[in-house]
C-alpha atoms as a PDB file:
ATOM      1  CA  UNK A   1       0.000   0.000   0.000  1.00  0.00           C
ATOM      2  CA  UNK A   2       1.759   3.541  -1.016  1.00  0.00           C
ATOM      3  CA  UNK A   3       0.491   7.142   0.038  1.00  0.00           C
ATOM      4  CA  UNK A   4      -1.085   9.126  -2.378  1.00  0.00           C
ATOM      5  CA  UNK A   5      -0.234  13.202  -2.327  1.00  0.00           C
ATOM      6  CA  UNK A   6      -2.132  15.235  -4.226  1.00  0.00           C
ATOM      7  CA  UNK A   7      -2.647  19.045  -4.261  1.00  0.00           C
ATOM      8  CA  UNK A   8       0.506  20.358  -6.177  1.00  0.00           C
ATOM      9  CA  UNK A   9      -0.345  22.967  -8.939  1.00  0.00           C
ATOM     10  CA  UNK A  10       1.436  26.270 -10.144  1.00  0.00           C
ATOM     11  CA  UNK A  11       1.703  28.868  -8.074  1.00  0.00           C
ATOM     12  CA  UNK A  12       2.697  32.365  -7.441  1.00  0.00           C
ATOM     13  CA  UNK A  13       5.208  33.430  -4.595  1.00  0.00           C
ATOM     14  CA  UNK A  14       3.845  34.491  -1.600  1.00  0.00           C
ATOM     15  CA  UNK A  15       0.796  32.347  -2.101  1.00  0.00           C
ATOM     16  CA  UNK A  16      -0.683  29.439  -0.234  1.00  0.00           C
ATOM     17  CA  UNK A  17      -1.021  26.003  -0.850  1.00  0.00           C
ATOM     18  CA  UNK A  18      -1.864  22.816   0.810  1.00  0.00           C
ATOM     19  CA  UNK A  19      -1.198  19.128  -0.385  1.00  0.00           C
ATOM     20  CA  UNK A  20      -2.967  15.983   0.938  1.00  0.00           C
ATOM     21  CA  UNK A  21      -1.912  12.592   1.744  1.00  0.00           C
ATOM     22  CA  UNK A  22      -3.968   9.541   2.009  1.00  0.00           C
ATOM     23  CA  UNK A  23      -3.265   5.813   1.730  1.00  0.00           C
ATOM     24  CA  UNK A  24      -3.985   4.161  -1.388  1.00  0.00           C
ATOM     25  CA  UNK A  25      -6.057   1.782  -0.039  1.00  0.00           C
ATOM     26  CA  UNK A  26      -8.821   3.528   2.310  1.00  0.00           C
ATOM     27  CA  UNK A  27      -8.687   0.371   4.449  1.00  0.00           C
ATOM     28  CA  UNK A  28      -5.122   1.668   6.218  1.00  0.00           C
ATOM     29  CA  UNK A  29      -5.638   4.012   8.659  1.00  0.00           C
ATOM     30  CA  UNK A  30      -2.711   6.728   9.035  1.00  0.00           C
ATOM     31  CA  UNK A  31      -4.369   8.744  11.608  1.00  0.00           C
ATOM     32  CA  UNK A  32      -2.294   7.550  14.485  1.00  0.00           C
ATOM     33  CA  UNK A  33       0.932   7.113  12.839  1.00  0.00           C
ATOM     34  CA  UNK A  34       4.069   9.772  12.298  1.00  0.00           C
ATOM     35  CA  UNK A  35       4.268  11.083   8.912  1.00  0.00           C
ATOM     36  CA  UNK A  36       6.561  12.938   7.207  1.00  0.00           C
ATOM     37  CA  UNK A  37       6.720  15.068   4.318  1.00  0.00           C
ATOM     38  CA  UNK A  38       9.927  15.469   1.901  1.00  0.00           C
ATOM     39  CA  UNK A  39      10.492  17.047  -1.230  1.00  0.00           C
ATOM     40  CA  UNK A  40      12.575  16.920  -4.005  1.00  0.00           C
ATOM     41  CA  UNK A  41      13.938  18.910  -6.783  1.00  0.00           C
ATOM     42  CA  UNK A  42      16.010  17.678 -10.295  1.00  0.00           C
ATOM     43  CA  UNK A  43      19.626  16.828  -9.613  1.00  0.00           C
ATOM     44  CA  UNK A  44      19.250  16.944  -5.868  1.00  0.00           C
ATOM     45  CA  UNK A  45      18.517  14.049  -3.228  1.00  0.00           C
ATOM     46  CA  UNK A  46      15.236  13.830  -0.981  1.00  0.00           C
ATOM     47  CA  UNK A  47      15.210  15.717   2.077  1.00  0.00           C
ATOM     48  CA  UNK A  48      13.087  16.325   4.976  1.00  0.00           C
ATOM     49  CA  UNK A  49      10.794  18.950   4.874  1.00  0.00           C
ATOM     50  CA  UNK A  50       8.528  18.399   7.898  1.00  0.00           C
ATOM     51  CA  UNK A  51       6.991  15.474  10.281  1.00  0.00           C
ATOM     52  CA  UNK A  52       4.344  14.982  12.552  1.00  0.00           C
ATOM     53  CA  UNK A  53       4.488  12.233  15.634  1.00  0.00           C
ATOM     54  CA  UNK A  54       2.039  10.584  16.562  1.00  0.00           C
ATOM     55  CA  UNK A  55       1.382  13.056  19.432  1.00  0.00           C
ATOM     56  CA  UNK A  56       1.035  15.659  16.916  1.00  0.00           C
ATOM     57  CA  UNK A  57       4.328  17.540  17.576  1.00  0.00           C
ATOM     58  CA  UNK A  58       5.834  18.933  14.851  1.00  0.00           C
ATOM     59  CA  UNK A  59       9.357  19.282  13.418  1.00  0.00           C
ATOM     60  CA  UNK A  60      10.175  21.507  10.727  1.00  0.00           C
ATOM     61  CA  UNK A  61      13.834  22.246   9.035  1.00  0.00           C
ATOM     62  CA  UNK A  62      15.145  25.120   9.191  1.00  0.00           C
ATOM     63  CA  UNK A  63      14.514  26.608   6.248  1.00  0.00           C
ATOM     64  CA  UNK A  64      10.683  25.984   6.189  1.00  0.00           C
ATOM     65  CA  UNK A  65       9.659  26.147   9.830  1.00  0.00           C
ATOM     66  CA  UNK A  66       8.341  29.618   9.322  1.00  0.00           C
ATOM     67  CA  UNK A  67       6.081  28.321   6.339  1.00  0.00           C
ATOM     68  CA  UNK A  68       5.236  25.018   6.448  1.00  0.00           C
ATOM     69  CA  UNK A  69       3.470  23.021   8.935  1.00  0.00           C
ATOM     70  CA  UNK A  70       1.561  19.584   9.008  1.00  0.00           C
ATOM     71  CA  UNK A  71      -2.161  19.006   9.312  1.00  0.00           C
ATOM     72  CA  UNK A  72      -4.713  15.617  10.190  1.00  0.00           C
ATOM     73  CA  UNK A  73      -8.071  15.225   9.253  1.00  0.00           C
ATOM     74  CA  UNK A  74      -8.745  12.308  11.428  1.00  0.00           C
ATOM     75  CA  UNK A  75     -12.408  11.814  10.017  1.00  0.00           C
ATOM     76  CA  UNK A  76     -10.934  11.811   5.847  1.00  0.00           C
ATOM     77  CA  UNK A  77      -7.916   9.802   7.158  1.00  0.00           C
ATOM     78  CA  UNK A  78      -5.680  11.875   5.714  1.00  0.00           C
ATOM     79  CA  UNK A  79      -2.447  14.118   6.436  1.00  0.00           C
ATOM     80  CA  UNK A  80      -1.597  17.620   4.681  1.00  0.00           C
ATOM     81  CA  UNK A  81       1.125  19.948   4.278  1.00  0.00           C
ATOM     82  CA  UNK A  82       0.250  23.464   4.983  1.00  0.00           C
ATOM     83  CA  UNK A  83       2.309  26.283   2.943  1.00  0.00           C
ATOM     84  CA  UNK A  84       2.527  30.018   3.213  1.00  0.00           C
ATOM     85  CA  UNK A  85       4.460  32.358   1.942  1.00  0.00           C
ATOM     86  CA  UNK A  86       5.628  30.276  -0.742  1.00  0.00           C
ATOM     87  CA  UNK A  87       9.613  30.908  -2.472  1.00  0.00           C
ATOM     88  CA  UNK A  88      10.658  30.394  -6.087  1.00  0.00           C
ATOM     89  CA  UNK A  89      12.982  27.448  -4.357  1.00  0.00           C
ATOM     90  CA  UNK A  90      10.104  25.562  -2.675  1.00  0.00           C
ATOM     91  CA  UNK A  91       9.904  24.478  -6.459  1.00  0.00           C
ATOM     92  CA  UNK A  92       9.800  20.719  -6.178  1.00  0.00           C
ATOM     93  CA  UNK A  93       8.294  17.120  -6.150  1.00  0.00           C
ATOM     94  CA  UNK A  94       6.619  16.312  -2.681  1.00  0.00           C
ATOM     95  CA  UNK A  95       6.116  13.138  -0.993  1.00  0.00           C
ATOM     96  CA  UNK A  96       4.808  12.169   2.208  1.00  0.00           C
ATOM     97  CA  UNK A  97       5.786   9.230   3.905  1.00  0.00           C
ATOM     98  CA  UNK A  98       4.916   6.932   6.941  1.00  0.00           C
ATOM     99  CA  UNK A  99       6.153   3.859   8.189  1.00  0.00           C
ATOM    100  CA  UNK A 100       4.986   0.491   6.432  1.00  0.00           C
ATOM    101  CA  UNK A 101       3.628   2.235   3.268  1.00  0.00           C
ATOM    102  CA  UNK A 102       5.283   2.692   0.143  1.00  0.00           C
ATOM    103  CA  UNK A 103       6.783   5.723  -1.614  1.00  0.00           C
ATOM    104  CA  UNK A 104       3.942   7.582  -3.825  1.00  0.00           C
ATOM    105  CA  UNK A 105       4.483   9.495  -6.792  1.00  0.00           C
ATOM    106  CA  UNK A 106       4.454  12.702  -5.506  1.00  0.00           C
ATOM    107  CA  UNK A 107       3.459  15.238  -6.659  1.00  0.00           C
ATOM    108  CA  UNK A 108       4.558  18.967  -8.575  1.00  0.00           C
ATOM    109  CA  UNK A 109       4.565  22.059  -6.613  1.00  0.00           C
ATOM    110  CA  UNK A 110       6.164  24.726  -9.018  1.00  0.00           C
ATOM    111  CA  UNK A 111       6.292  28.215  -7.743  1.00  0.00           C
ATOM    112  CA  UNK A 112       6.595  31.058 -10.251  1.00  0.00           C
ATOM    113  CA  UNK A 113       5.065  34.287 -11.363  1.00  0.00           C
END
């Protein structure tokens, strides 16, 4: 079973946008478990953007901590990625990711006026 993100579209900087993440198969619950959220551009590896624990703390990296935060919607079973304030280099694939589920396809978030 992979996670599904959808959500990413063109935008302009400074604007908002949030992507979703569900399982693939409605049957898996991923209320209760950590997720996290990574993103990639071309030429560069993965990296961590933001997670959420099961508690609900969350843990940003530096350089989106400001702007990005992470979101459940126990009752859709699903998991989003809040943006604000969004940068020409937040240009990138973005995946979310929990423990026991396969990698998804992503998906594009291009920011750009």
């Amino acid at each position: 079973v992979r996670l599904v993100e959808a959500g990413g579209c063109l935008v302009q900087p400074w604007g908002s946008l949030r992507l979703s993440c569900a399982p693939s198969n409605t049957a898996y619950r991923i209320n209760a478990m950590p997720v996290h959220w990574d993103r990639q551009t071309p030429g560069k590896e993965r990296e961590l953007s933001v997670s959420i624990t099961r508690g609900g703390a969350i843990t940003a990296a530096d350089s989106v901590k400001d702007r990005f935060t992470v979101v459940r919607e126990y009752s859709k079973n699903k998991v989003y990625l809040q943006i604000n304030s969004l940068k020409p280099e937040d240009t990138a694939v973005y995946y979310c990711k929990a423990d026991g589920y396969d990698w998804g396809q992503g998906t594009q978030v291009t920011v750009s006026s």
